[in-house]
Protein backbone atom coordinates (compact mmCIF):
# COMPACT_ATOMS: atom_id res chain seq x y z
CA UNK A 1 -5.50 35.42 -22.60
CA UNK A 2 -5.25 38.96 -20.99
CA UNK A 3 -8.94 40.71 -20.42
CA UNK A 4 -7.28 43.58 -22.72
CA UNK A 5 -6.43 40.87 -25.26
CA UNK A 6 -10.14 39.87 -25.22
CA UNK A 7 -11.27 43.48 -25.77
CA UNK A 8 -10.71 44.06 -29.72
CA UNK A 9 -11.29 48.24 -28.65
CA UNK A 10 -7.74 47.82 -26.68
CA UNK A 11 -4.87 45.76 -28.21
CA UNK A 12 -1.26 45.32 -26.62
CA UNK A 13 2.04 46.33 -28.05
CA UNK A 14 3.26 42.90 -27.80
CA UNK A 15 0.23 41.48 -30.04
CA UNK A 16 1.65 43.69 -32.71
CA UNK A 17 5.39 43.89 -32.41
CA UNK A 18 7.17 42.70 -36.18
CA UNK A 19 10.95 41.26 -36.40
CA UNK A 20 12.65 41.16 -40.26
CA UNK A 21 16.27 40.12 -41.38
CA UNK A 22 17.87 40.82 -44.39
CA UNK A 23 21.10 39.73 -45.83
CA UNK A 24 22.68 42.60 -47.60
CA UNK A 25 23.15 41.78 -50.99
CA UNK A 26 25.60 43.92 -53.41
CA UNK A 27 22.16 45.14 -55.10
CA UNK A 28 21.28 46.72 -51.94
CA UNK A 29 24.63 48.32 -51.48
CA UNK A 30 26.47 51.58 -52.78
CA UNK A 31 30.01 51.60 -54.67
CA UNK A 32 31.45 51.78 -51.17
CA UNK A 33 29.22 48.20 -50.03
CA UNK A 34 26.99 50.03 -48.07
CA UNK A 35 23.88 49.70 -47.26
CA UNK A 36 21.76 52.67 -49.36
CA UNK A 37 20.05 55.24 -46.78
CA UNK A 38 16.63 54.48 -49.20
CA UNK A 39 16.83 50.79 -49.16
CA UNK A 40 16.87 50.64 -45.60
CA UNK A 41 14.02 53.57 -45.45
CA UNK A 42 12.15 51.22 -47.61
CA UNK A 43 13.00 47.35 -44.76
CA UNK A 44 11.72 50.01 -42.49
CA UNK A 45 8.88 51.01 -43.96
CA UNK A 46 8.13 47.14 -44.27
CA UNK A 47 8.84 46.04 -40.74
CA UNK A 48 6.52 49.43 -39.50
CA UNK A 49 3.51 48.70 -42.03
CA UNK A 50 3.00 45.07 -40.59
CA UNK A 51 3.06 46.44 -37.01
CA UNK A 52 0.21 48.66 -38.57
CA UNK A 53 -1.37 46.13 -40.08
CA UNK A 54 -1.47 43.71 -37.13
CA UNK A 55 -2.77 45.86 -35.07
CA UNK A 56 -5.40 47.68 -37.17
CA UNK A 57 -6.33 44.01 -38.87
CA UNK A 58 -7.13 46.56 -41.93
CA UNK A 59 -5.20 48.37 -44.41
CA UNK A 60 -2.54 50.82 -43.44
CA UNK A 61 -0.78 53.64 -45.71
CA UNK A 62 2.29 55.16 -44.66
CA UNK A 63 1.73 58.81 -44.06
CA UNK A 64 4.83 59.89 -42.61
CA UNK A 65 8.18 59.10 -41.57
CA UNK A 66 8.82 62.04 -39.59
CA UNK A 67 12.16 61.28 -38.10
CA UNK A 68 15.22 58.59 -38.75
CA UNK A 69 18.58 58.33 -37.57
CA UNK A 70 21.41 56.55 -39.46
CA UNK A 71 23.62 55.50 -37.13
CA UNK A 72 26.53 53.01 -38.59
CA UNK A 73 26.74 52.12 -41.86
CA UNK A 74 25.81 48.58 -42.81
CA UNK A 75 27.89 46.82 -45.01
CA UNK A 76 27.44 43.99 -47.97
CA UNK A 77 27.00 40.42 -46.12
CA UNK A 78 25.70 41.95 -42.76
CA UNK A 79 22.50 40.67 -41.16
CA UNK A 80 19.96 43.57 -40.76
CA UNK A 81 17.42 43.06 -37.86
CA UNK A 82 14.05 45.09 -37.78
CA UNK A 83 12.09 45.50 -34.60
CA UNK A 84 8.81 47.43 -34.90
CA UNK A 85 6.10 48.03 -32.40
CA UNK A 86 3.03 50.13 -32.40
CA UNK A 87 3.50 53.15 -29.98
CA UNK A 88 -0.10 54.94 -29.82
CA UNK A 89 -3.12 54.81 -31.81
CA UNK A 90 -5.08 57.49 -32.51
CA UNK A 91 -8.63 57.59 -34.18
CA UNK A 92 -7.38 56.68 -37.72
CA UNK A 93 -4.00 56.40 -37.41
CA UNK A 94 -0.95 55.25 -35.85
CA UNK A 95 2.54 56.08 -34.48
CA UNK A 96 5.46 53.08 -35.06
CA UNK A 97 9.11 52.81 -33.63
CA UNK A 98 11.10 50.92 -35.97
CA UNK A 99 14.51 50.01 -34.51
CA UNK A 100 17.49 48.81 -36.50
CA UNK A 101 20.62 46.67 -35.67
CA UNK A 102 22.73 44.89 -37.46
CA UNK A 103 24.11 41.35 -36.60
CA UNK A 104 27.87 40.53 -38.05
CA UNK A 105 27.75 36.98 -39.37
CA UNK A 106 30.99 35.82 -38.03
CA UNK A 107 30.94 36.90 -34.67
CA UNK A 108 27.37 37.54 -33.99
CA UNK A 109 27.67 40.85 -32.28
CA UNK A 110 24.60 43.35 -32.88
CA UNK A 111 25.45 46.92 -33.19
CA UNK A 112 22.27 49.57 -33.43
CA UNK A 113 22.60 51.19 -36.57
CA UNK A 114 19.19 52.78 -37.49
CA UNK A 115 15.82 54.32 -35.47
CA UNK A 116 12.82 55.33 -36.74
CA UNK A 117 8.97 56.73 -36.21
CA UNK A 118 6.29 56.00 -38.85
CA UNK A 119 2.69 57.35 -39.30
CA UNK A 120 0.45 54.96 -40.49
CA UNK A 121 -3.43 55.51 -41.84
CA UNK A 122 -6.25 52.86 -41.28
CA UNK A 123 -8.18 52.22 -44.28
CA UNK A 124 -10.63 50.26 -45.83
CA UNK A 125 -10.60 48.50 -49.31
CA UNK A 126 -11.92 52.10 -51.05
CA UNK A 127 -9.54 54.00 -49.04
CA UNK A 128 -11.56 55.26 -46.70
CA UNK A 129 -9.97 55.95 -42.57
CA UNK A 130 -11.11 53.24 -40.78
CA UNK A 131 -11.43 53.79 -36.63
CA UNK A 132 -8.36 51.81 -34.34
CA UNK A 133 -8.40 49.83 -31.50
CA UNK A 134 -6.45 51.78 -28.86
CA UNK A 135 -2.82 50.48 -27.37
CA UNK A 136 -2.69 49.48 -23.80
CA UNK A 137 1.24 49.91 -22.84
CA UNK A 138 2.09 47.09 -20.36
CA UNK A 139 5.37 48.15 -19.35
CA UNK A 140 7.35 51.44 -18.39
CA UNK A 141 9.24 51.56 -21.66
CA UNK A 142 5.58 50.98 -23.67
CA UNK A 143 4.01 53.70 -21.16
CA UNK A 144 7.16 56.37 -22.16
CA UNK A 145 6.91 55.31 -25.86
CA UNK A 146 3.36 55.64 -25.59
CA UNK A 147 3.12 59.52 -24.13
CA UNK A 148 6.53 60.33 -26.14
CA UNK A 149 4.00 59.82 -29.56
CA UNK A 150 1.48 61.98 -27.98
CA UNK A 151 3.94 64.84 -28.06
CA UNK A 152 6.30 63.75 -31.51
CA UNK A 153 1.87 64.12 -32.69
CA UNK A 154 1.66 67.28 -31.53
CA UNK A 155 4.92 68.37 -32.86
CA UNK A 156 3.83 67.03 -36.50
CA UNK A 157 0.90 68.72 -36.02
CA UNK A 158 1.77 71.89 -34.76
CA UNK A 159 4.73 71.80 -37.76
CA UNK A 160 2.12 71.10 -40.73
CA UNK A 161 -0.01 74.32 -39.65
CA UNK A 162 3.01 76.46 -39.82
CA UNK A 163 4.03 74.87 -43.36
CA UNK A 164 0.35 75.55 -44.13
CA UNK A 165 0.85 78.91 -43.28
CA UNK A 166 4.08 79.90 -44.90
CA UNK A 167 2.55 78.30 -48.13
CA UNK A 168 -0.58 80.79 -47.94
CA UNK A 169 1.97 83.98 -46.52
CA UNK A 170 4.33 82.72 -49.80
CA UNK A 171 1.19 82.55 -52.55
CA UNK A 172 2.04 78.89 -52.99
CA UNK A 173 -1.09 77.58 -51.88
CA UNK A 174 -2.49 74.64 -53.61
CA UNK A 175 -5.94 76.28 -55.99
């Protein structure tokens, strides 16, 4: 056991990362047999929130989903493979990268067909923000993926003040 490990303050991406597959079924599928854009928002979603969860050991909300790429489509009787890993934590919540491929039964060749970055909120039983352990990245990809949320944050942040804005410049603020 690593001495970060044994802190419960500092957790590693690894202690956290999340693998799904799914079998595309025709219920998941369009009249074309493809995959719908909002059920594979929603294996996304899943594969993200128990990232969340594992490494807040609480309850985690999805806040956002500020950014996803479809890449291929994915067709009826594919194999859809979920990676998910927490990038950052901040005081309450949480970035995740959700990466998507999908595996063709018959030949087994994966093909990256879907990306993704999550916000997640710690919270207790009444819904209250509960305070995270922080992420120690132990590699160069976790250390990039790690300062790359810092900035996608600020981004999010810096986007929701001008929204904020616009709505009080527009009269459409919220009484």
């Amino acid at each position: 056991m690593s001495t970060v490990q044994a802190n419960p303050q500092v957790r590693t991406v690894a202690s956290s990362q999340s693998e799904m597959t799914e079998v595309i079924l025709p219920n998941d599928a369009n009249t074309l047999g493809n995959l719908l854009g909002g059920r594979l928002m929603h294996f996304i979603d899943l594969t993200g929130a128990i990232a969340a969860y594992r490494h807040s050991r609480t309850h985690v909300v999805t806040a956002a989903m500020d950014h996803i790429d479809f890449i291929q489509p994915v067709h009826v009787g594919d194999l859809l493979i979920l990676k998910s890993s927490v990038n950052r934590a901040f005081n309450s919540s949480l970035e995740v990268g959700v990466k998507v491929w999908v595996e063709d039964p018959q030949t087994g060749t994966h093909l990256h067909v879907a990306s993704a970055y999550l916000v997640f909120v710690a919270v207790d039983e009444h819904g209250r923000r509960q305070k995270l352990p922080q992420v120690q990245p132990e590699t160069p990809d976790e250390t990039r993926r790690y300062n790359d949320a810092l900035l996608r944050r600020q981004h999010r942040e810096s986007e929701a003040a001008r929204r904020k804005q616009e709505r009080r410049d527009t009269g459409l603020t919220r009484a």
